[in-house]
C-alpha atoms as a PDB file:
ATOM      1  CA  UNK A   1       0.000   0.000   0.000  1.00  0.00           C
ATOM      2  CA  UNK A   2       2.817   2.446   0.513  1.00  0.00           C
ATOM      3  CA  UNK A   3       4.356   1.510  -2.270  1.00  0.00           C
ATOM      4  CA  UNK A   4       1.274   2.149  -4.211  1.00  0.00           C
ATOM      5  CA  UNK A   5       1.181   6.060  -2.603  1.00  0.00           C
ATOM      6  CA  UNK A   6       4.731   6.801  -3.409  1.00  0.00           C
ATOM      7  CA  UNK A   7       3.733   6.093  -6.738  1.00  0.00           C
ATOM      8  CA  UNK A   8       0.945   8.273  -7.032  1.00  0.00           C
ATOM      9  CA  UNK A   9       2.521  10.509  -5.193  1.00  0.00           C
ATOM     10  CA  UNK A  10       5.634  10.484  -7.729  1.00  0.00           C
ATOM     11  CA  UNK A  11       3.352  10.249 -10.860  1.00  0.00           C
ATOM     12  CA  UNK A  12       1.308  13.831  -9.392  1.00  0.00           C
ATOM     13  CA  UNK A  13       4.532  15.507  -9.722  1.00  0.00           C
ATOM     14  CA  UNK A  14       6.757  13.436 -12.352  1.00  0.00           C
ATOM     15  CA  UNK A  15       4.159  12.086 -14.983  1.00  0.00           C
ATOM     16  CA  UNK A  16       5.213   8.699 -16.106  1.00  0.00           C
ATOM     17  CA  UNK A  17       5.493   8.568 -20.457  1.00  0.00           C
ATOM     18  CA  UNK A  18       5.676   6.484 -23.334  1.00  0.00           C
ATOM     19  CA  UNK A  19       9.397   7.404 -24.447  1.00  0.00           C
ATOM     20  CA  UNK A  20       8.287   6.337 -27.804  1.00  0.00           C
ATOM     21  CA  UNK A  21       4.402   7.577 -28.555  1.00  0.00           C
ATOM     22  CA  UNK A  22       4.338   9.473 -25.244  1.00  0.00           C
ATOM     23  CA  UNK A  23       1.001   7.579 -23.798  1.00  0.00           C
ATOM     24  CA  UNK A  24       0.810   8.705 -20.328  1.00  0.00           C
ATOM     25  CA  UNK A  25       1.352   5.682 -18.136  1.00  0.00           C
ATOM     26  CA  UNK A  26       0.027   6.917 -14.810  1.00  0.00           C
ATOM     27  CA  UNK A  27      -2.574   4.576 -14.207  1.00  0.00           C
ATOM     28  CA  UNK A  28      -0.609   1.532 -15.922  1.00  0.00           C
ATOM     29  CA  UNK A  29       2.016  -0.614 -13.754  1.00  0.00           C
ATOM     30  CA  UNK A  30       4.241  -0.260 -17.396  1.00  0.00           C
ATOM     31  CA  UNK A  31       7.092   1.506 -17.265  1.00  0.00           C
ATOM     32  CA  UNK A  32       9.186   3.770 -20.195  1.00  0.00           C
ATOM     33  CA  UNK A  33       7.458   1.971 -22.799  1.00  0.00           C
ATOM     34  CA  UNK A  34       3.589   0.914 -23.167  1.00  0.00           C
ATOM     35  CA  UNK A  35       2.518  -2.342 -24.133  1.00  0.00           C
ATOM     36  CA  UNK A  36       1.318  -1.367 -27.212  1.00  0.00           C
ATOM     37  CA  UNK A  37       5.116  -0.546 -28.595  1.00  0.00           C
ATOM     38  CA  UNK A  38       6.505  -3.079 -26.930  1.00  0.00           C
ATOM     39  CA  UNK A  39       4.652  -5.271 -29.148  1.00  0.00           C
ATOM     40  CA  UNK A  40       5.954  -2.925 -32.114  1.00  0.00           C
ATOM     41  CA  UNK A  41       9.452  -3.639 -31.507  1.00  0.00           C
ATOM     42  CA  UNK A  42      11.259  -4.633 -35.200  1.00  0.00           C
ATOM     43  CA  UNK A  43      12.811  -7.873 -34.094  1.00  0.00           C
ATOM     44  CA  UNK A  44      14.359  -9.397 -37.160  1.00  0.00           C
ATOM     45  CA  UNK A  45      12.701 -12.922 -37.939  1.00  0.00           C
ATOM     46  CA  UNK A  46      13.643 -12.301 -41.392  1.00  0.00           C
ATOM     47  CA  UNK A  47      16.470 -14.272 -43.340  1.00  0.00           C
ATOM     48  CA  UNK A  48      18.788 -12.515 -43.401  1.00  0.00           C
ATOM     49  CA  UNK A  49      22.363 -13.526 -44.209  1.00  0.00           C
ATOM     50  CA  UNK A  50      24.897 -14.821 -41.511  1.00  0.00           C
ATOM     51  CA  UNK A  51      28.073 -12.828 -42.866  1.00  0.00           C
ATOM     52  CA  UNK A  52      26.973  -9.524 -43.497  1.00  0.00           C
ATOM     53  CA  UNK A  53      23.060  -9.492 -42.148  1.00  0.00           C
ATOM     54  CA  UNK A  54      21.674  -8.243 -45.058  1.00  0.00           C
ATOM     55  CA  UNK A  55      17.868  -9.637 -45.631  1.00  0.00           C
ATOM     56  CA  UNK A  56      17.871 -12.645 -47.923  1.00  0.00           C
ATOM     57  CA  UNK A  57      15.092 -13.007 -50.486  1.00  0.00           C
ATOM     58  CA  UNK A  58      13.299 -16.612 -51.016  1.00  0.00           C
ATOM     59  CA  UNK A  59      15.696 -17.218 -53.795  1.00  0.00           C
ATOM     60  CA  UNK A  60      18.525 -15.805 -52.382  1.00  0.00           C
ATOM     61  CA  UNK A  61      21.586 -18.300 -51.443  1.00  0.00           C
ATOM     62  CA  UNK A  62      23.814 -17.722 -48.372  1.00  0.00           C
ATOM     63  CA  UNK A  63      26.201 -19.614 -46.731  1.00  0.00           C
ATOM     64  CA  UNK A  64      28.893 -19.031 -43.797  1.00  0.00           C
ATOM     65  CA  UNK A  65      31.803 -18.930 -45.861  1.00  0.00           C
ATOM     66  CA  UNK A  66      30.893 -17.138 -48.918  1.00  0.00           C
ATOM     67  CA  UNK A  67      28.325 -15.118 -47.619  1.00  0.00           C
ATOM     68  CA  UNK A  68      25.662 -14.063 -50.098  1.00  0.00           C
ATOM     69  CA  UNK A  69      25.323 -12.156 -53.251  1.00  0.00           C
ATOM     70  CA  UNK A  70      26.182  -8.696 -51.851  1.00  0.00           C
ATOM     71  CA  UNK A  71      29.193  -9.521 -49.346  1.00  0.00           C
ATOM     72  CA  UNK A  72      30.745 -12.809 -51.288  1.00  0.00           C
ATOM     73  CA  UNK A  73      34.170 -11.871 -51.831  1.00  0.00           C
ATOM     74  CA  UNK A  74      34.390  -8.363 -49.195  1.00  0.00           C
ATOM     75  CA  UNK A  75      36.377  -9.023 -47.064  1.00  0.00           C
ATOM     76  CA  UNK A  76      34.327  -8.330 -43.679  1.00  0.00           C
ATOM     77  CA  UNK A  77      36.992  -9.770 -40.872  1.00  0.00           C
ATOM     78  CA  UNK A  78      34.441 -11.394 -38.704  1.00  0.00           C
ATOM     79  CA  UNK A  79      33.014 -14.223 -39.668  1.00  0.00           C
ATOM     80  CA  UNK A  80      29.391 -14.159 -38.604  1.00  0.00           C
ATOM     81  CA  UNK A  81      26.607 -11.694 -37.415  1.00  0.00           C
ATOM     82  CA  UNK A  82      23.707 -11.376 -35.661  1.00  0.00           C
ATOM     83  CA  UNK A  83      21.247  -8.898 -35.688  1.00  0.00           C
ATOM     84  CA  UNK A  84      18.726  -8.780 -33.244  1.00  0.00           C
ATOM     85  CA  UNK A  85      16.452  -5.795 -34.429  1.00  0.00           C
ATOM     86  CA  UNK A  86      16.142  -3.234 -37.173  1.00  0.00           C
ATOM     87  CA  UNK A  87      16.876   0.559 -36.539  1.00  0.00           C
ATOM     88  CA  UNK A  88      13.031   1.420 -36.811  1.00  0.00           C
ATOM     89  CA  UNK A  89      10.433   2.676 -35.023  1.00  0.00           C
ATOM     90  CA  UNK A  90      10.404   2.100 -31.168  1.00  0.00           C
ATOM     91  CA  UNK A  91      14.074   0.911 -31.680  1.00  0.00           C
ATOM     92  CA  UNK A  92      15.139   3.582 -33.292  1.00  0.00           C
ATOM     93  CA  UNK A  93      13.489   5.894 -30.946  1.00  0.00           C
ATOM     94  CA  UNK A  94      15.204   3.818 -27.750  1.00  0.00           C
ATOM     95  CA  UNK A  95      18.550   4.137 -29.493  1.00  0.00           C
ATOM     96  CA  UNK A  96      18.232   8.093 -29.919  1.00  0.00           C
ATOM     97  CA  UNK A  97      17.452   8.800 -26.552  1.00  0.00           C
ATOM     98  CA  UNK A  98      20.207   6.374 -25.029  1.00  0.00           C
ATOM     99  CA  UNK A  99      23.118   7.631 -26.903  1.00  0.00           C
ATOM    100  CA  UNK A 100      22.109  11.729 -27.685  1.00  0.00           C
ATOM    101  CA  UNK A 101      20.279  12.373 -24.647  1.00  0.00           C
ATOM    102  CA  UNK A 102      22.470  10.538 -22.023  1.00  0.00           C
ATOM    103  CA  UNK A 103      19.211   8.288 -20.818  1.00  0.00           C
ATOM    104  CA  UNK A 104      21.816   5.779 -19.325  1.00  0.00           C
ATOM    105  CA  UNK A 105      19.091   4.056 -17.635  1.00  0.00           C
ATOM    106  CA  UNK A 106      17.484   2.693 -20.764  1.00  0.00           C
ATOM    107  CA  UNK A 107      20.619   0.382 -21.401  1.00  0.00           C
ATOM    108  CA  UNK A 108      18.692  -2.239 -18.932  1.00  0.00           C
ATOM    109  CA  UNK A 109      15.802  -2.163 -21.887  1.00  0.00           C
ATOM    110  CA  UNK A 110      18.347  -2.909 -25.075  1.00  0.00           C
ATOM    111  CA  UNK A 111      19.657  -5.450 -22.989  1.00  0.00           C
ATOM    112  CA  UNK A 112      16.564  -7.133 -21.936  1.00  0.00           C
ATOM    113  CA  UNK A 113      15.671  -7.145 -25.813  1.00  0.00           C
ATOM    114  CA  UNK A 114      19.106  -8.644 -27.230  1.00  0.00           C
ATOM    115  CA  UNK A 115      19.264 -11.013 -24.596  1.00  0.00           C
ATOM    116  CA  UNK A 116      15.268 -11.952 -25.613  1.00  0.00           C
ATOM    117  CA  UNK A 117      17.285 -13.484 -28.740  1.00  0.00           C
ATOM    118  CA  UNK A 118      17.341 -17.303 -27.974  1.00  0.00           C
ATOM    119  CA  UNK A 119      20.183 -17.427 -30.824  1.00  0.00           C
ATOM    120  CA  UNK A 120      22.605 -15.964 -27.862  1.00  0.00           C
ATOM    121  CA  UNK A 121      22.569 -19.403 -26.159  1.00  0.00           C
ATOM    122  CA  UNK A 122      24.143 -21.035 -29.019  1.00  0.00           C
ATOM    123  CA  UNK A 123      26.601 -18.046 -29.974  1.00  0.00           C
ATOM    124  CA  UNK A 124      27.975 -16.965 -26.494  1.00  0.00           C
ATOM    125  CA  UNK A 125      28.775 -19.538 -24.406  1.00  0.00           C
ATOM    126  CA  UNK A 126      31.178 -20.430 -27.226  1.00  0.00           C
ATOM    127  CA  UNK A 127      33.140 -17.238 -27.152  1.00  0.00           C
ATOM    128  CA  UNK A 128      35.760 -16.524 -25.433  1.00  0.00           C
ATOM    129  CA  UNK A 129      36.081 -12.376 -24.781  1.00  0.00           C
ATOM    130  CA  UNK A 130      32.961  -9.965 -25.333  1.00  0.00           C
ATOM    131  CA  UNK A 131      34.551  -6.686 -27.064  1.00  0.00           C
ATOM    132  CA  UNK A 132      32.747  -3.481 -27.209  1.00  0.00           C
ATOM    133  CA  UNK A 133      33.094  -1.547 -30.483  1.00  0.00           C
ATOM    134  CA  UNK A 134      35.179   1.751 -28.829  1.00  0.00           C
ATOM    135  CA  UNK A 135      34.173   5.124 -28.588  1.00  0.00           C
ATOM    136  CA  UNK A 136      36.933   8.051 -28.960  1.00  0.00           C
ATOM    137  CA  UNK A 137      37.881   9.151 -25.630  1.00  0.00           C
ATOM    138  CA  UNK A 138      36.605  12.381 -25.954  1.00  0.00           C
ATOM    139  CA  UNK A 139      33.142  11.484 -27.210  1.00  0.00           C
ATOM    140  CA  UNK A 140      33.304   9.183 -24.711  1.00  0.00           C
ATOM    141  CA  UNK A 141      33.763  12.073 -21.876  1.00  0.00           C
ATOM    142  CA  UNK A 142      31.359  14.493 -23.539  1.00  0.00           C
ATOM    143  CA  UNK A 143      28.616  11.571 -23.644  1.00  0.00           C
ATOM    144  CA  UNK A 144      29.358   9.911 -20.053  1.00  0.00           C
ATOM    145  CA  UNK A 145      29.324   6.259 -21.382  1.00  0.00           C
ATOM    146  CA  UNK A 146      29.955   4.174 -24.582  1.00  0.00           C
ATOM    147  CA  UNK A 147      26.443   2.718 -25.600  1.00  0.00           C
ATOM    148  CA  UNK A 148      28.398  -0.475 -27.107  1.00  0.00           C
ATOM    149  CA  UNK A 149      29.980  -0.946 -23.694  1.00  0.00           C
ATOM    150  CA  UNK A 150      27.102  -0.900 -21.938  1.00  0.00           C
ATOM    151  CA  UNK A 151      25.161  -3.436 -23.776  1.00  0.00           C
ATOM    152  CA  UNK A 152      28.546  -5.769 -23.887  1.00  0.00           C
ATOM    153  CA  UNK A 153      28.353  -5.602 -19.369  1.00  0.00           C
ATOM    154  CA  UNK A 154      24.613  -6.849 -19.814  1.00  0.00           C
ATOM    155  CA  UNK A 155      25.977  -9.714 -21.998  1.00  0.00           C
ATOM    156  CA  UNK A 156      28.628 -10.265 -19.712  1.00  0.00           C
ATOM    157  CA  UNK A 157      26.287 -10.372 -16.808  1.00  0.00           C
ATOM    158  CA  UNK A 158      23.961 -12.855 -18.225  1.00  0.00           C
ATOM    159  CA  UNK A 159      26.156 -15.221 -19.253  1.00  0.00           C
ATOM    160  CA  UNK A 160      29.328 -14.895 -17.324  1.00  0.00           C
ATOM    161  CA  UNK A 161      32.179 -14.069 -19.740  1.00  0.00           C
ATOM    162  CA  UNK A 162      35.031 -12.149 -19.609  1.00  0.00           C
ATOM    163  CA  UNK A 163      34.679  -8.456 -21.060  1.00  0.00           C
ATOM    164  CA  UNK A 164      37.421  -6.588 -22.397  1.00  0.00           C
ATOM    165  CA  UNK A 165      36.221  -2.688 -22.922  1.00  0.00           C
ATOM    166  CA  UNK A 166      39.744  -0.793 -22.950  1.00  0.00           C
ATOM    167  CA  UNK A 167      41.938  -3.281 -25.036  1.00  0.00           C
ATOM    168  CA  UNK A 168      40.549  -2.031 -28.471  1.00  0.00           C
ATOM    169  CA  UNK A 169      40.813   1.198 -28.330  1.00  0.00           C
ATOM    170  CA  UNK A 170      39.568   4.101 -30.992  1.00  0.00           C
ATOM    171  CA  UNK A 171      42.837   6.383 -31.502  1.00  0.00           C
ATOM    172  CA  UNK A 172      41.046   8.656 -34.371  1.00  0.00           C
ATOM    173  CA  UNK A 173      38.386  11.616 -33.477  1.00  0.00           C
ATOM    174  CA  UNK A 174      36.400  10.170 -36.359  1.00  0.00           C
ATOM    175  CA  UNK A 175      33.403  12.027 -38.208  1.00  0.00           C
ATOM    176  CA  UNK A 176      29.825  10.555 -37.393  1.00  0.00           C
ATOM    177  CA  UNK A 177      29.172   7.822 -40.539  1.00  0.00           C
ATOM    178  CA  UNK A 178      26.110   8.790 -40.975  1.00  0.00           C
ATOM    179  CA  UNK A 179      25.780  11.525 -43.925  1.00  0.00           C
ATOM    180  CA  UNK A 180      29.541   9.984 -45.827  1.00  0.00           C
ATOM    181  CA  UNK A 181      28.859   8.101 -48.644  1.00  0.00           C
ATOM    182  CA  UNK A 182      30.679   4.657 -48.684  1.00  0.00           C
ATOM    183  CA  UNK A 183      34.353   5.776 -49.670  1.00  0.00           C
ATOM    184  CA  UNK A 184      34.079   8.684 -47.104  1.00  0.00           C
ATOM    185  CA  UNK A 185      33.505   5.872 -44.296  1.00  0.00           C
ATOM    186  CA  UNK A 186      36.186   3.723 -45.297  1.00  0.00           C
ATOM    187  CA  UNK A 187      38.427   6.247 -45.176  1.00  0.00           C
ATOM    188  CA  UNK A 188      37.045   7.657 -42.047  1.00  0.00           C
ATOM    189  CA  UNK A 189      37.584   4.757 -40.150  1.00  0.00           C
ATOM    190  CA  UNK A 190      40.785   3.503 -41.762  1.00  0.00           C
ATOM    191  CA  UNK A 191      43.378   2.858 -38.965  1.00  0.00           C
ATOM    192  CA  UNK A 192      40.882   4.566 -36.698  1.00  0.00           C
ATOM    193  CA  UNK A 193      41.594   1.700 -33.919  1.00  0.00           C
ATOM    194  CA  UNK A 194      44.763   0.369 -31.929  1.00  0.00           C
ATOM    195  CA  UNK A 195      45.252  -2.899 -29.388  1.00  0.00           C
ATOM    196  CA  UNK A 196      47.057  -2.282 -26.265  1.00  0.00           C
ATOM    197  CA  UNK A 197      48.103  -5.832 -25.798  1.00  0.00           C
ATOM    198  CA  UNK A 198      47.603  -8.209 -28.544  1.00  0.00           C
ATOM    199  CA  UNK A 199      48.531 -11.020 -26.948  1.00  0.00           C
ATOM    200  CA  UNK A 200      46.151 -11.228 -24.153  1.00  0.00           C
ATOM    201  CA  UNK A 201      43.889 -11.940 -28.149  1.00  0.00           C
ATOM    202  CA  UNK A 202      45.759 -14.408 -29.545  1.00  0.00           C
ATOM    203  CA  UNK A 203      43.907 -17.446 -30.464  1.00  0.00           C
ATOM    204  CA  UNK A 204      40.281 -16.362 -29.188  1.00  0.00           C
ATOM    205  CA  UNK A 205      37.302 -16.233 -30.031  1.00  0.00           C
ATOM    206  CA  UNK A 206      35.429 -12.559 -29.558  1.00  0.00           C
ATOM    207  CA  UNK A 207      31.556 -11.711 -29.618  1.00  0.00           C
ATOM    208  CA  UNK A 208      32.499  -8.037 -31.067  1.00  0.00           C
ATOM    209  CA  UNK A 209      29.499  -6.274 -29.906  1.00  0.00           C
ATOM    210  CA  UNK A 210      27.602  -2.397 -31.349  1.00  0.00           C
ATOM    211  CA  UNK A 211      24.415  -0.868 -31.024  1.00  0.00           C
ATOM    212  CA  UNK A 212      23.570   0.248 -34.605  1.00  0.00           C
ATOM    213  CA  UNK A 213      24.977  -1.532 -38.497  1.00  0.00           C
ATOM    214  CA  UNK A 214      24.789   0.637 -41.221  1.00  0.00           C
ATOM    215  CA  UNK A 215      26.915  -0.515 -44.019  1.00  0.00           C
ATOM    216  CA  UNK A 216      29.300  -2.451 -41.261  1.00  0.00           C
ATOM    217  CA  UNK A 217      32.544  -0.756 -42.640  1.00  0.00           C
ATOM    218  CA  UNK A 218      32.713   0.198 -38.910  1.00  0.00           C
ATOM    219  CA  UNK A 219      32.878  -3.016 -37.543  1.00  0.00           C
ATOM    220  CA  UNK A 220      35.050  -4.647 -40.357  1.00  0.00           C
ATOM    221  CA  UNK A 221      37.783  -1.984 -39.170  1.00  0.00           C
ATOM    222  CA  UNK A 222      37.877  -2.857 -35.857  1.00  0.00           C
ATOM    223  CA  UNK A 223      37.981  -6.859 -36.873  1.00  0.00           C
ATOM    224  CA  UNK A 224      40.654  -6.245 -39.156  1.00  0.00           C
ATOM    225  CA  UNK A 225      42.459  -5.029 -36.155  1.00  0.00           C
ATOM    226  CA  UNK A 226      41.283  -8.075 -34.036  1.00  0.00           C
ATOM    227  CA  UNK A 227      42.697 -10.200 -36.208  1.00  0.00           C
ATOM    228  CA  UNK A 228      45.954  -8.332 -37.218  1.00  0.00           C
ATOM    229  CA  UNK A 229      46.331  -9.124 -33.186  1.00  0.00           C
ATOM    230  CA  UNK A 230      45.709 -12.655 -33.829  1.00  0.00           C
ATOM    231  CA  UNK A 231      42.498 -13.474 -33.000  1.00  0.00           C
ATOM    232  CA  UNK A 232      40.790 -16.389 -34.097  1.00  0.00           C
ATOM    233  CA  UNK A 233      37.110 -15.876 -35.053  1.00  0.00           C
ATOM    234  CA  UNK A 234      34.927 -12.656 -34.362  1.00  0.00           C
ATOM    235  CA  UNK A 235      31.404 -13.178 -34.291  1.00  0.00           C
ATOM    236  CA  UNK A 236      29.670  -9.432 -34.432  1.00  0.00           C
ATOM    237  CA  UNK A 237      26.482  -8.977 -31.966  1.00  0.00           C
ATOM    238  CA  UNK A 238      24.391  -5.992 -33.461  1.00  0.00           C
ATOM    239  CA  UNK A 239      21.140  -4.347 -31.530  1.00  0.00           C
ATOM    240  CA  UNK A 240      19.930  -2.747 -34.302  1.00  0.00           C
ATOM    241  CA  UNK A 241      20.292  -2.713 -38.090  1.00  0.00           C
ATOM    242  CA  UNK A 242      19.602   0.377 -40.644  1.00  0.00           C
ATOM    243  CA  UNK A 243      16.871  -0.979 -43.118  1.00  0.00           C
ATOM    244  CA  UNK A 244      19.041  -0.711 -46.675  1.00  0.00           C
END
């Protein structure tokens, strides 16, 4: 019963929304998000190919070492994906207010939603190290967290594997990919990250984990440093991936 007061109490003066639609949730026991776009979350139960995640068609072919039509013959670095949701709608909303409004708190909800993914029981326990995809130092400072890291300690919490957050580290101030066209991000990111110790790598296997994969030039950087280091297999967790 007091528990029930403080909440009214709180919700007289602090009004509980919908981060995404804004619904007030006052008289609901929800929290952050209604039910309604919970159920509206874009979890990918497409096909979608293992190498590169792009959505296969029915007669699309795919396999783990070749990839499919659009990545056979890049040369990626990691060896497999997974992609949990796409960068849409409540997602994409989520994701905004995490990273550009500081909403640290909301880290708890990605994580409940990647580790909804049942495909994590067959991909973690077989890794080794969990890697964060690095933020620049100062970005880092200005933002208070990297969004990548914080998802990778929710991972590590679940399942009980190492983390290593400071080993790969981003040495370049790089622009945001977001508005470069593909040449402009390759170059952006080229040599953009550095290992501290490479040998504490040697021989693993890494879950290489980010919150958003846009054309995954990103992440193919930092696995080409991975395994420049001498790692053995990267397998690349992704919350969220841009619709192409």
């Amino acid at each position: 019963m007091l528990s029930t007061y403080l909440h009214a109490f709180l919700d007289l003066f602090y009004p509980r929304l919908c981060l995404h639609c804004n619904r007030n949730l006052n008289n609901s026991f929800e929290f952050n998000i209604c039910s309604t776009c919970k159920k509206q979350i874009p979890y990918r139960d497409d096909t979608y190919c293992i190498r590169c995640g792009i959505t296969l068609g029915p007669y699309n072919i795919s396999n783990m070492k070749e990839g499919c039509a659009v990545c056979k013959g890049r040369y990626l670095h990691f060896e497999t994906i997974t992609s949990v949701t796409y960068y849409d709608g409540v997602i994409k909303t989520l994701i905004h207010k995490f990273k550009y409004s500081r909403q640290k708190f909301l880290s708890e909800i990605l994580n409940d939603i990647i580790l909804a993914d049942q495909r994590l029981k067959e991909i973690v326990p077989n890794i080794d190290i969990i890697i964060p995809v690095p933020l620049y130092w100062l970005k880092k400072r200005h933002r208070g967290f990297n969004q990548s890291e914080l998802l990778s300690r929710g991972i590590q919490r679940h399942f009980f594997k190492p983390i290593s957050a400071n080993n790969l580290c981003r040495i370049k101030n790089t622009l945001s990919q977001t508005q470069l066209s593909k040449n402009q991000r390759q170059a952006n990111v080229y040599n953009a990250f550095f290992i501290k110790y490479p040998e504490l790598l040697k021989g693993k296997k890494i879950l290489l984990v980010d919150d958003v994969l846009t054309t995954g030039i990103t992440a193919t950087e930092c696995s080409r440093k991975l395994k420049e280091a001498g790692v053995q297999s990267i397998h690349l967790l992704i919350l969220a991936t841009v619709r192409l």
